[in-house]
Protein backbone atom coordinates (compact mmCIF):
# COMPACT_ATOMS: atom_id res chain seq x y z
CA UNK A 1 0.00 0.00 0.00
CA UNK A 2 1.29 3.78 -0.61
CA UNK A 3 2.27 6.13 2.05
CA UNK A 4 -0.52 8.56 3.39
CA UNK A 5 -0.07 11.52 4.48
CA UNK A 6 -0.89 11.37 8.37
CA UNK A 7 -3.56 13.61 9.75
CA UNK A 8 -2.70 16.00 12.58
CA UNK A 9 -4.52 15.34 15.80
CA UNK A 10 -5.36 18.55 16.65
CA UNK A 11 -6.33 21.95 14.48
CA UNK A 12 -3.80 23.67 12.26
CA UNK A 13 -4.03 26.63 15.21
CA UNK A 14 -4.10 24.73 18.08
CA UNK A 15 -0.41 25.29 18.83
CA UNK A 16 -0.70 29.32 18.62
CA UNK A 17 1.67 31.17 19.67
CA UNK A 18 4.28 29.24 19.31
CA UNK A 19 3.60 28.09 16.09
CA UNK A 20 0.85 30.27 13.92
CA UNK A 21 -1.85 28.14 11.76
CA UNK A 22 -0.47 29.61 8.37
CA UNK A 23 2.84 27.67 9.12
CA UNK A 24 1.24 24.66 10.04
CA UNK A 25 -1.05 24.52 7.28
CA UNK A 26 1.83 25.03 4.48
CA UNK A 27 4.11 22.55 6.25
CA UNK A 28 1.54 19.70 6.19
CA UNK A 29 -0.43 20.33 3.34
CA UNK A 30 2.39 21.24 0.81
CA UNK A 31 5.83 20.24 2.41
CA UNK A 32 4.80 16.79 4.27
CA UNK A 33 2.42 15.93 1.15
CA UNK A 34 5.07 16.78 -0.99
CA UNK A 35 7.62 14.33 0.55
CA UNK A 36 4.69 11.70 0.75
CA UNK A 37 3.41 12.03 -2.81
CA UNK A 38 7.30 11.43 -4.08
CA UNK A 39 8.07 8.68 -2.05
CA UNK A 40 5.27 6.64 -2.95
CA UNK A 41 6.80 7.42 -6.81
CA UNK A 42 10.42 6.43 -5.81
CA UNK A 43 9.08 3.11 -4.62
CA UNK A 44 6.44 2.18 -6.85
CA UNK A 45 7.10 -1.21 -8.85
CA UNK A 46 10.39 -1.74 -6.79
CA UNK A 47 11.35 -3.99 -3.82
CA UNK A 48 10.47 -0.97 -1.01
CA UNK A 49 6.81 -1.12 -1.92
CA UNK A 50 4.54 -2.53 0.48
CA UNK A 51 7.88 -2.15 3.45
CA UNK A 52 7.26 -0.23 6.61
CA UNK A 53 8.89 3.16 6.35
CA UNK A 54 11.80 2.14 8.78
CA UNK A 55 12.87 -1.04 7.44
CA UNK A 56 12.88 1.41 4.32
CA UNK A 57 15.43 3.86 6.01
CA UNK A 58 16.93 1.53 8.23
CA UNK A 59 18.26 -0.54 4.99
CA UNK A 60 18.58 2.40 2.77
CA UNK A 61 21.30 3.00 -0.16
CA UNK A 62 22.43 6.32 0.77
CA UNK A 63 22.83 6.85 -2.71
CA UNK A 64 19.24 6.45 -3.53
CA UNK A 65 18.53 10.56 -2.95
CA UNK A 66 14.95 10.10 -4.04
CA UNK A 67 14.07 7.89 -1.19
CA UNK A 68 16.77 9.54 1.10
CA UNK A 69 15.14 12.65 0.78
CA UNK A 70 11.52 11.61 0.39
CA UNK A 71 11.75 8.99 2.55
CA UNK A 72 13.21 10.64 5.30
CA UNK A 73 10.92 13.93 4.91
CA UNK A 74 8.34 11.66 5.05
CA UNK A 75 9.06 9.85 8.39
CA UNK A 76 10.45 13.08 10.21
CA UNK A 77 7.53 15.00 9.62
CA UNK A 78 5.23 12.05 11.19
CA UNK A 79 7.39 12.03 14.03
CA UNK A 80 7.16 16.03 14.28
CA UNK A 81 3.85 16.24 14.75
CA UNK A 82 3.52 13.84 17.33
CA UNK A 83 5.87 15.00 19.86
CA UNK A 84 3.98 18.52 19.45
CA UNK A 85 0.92 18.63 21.72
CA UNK A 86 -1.27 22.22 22.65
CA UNK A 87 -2.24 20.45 25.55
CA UNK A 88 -2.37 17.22 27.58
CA UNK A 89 1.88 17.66 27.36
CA UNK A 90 2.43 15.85 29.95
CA UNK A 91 6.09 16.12 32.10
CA UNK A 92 9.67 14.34 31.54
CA UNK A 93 9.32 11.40 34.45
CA UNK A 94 10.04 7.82 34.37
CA UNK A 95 12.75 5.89 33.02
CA UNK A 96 12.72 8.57 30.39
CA UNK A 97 13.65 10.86 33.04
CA UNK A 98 16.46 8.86 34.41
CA UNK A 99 17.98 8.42 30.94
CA UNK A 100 17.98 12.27 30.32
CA UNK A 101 18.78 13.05 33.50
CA UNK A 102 21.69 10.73 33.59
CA UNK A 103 23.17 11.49 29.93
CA UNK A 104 22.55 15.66 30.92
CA UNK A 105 22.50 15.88 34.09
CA UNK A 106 19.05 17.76 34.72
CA UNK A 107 16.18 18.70 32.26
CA UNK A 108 18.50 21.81 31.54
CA UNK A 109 21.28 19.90 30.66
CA UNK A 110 19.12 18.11 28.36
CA UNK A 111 17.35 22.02 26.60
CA UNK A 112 20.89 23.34 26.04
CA UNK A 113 22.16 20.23 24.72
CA UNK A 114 19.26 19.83 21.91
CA UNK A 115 18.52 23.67 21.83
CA UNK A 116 22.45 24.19 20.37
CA UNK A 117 22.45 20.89 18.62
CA UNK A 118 19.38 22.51 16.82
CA UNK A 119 20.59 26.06 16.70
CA UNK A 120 24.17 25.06 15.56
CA UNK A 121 23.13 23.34 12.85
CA UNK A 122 23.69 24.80 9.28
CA UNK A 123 21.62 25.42 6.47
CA UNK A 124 18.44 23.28 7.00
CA UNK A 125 18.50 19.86 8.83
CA UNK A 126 17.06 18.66 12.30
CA UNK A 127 17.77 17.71 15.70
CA UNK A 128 17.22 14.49 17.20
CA UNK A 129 16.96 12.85 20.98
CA UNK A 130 17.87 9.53 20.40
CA UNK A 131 17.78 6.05 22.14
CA UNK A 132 20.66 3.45 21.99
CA UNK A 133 20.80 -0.35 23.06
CA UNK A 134 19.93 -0.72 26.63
CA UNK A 135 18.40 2.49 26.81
CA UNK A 136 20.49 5.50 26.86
CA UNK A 137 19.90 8.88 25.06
CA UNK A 138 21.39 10.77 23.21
CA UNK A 139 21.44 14.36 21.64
CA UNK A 140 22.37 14.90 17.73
CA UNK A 141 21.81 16.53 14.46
CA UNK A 142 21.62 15.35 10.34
CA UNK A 143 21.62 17.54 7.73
CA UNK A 144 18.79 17.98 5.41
CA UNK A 145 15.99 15.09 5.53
CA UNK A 146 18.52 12.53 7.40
CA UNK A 147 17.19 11.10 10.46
CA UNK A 148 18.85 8.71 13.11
CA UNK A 149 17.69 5.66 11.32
CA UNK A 150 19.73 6.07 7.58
CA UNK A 151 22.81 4.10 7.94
CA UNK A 152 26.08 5.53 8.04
CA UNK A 153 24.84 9.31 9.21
CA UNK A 154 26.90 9.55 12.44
CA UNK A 155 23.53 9.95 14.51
CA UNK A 156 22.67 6.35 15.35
CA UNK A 157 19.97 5.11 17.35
CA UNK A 158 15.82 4.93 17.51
CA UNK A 159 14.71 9.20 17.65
CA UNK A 160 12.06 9.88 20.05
CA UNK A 161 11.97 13.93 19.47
CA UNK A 162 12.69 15.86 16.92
CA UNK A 163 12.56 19.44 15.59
CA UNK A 164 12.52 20.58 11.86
CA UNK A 165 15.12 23.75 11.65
CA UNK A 166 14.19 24.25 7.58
CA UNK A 167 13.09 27.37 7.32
CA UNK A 168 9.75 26.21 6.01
CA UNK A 169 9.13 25.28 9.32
CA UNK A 170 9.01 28.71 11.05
CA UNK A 171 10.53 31.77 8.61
CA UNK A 172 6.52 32.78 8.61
CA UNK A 173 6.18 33.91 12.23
CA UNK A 174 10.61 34.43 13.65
CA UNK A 175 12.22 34.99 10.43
CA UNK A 176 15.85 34.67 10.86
CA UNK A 177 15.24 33.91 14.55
CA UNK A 178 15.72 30.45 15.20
CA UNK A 179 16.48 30.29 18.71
CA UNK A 180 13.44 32.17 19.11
CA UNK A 181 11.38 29.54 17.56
CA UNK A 182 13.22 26.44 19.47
CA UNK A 183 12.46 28.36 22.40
CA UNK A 184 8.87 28.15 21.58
CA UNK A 185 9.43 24.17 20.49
CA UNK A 186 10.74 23.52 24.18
CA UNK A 187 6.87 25.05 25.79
CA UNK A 188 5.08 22.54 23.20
CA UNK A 189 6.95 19.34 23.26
CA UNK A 190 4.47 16.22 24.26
CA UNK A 191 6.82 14.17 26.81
CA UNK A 192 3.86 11.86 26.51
CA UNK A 193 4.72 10.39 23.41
CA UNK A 194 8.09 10.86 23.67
CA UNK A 195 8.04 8.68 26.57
CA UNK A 196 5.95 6.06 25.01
CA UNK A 197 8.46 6.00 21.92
CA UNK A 198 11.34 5.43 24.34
CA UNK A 199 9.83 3.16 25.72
CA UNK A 200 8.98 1.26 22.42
CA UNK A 201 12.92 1.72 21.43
CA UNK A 202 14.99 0.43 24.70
């Protein structure tokens, strides 16, 4: 079957102010059904049709840039909307907890960690929270559409957070501002899911 493109769970202005509806509504509608609409064409009549979307990045030629791209844009958009909620957010506890706590230090530890690893990096790309074997986290970046999963990226492990730092993703509302708008991505974050993925991933 062909990749959908995943409806939000909540209204294209539910997360106001932090992010505005216009935003939203471009990102999913044009950017996230972009990726999906050309990865469903990169696989069609090959071996990746009718494979979940990680076995399809987790077993990817790097030098397929069609799926690379697609592919990844499609699954890190999924996973962006999840771990953005407007309000049952929830609060870092648990084993979760422990494992940022004890790879950071504190909650704090954890922000500035991800808040640089998303601020420092350049052009467009993302930043991840990761989990490794047996459980412990990690902070990183990729460039472009790369996510944690892609082989050979230097960012291993199974991502449980991430944040989209294309400009597509918040040039509308903080311009040039980035660190304004990962500042606003910290308030929104839904430790929820991002516990349940963890939890799915150790």
């Amino acid at each position: 079957m062909a990749f959908e493109l995943p409806k939000l769970e909540y209204s294209y202005d539910a997360l106001e102010p932090y992010i505005d509806a216009r935003t939203m509504e471009i990102h999913h509608t044009k950017h996230h059904n972009g990726y999906t609409t050309k990865l469903n064409a990169a696989i069609e009549g090959t071996n990746l049709a009718g494979q979940s979307i990680e076995d399809i990045l987790g077993n990817l030629d790097m030098n397929n840039s069609a799926v690379r791209n697609n592919g990844g844009g499609f699954y890190n958009h999924g996973l962006y909307w999840d771990v953005m909620n407007p309000n049952d957010k929830g609060r870092l506890s648990g084993d979760c907890r422990d494992a940022v706590e004890k790879a950071f230090g504190s909650y704090e530890g954890f922000k500035d960690a991800f808040s640089k690893a998303a601020g420092t990096r350049f052009g467009s790309g993302w930043a991840w929270l990761c989990v490794q074997n047996g459980g412990e986290v990690e902070v990183c970046s990729t460039p472009n559409q790369d996510n944690p999963l892609m082989p050979g990226v230097g960012c291993g492990g199974t991502p449980i957070l991430g944040i989209d730092v294309w400009e597509h993703a918040y040039y509308l509302n903080y311009q040039n501002r980035r660190p304004d708008y990962i500042e606003a991505f910290m308030k929104i974050i839904n430790w929820n899911e991002v516990e349940r993925r963890y939890e799915l991933s150790r």
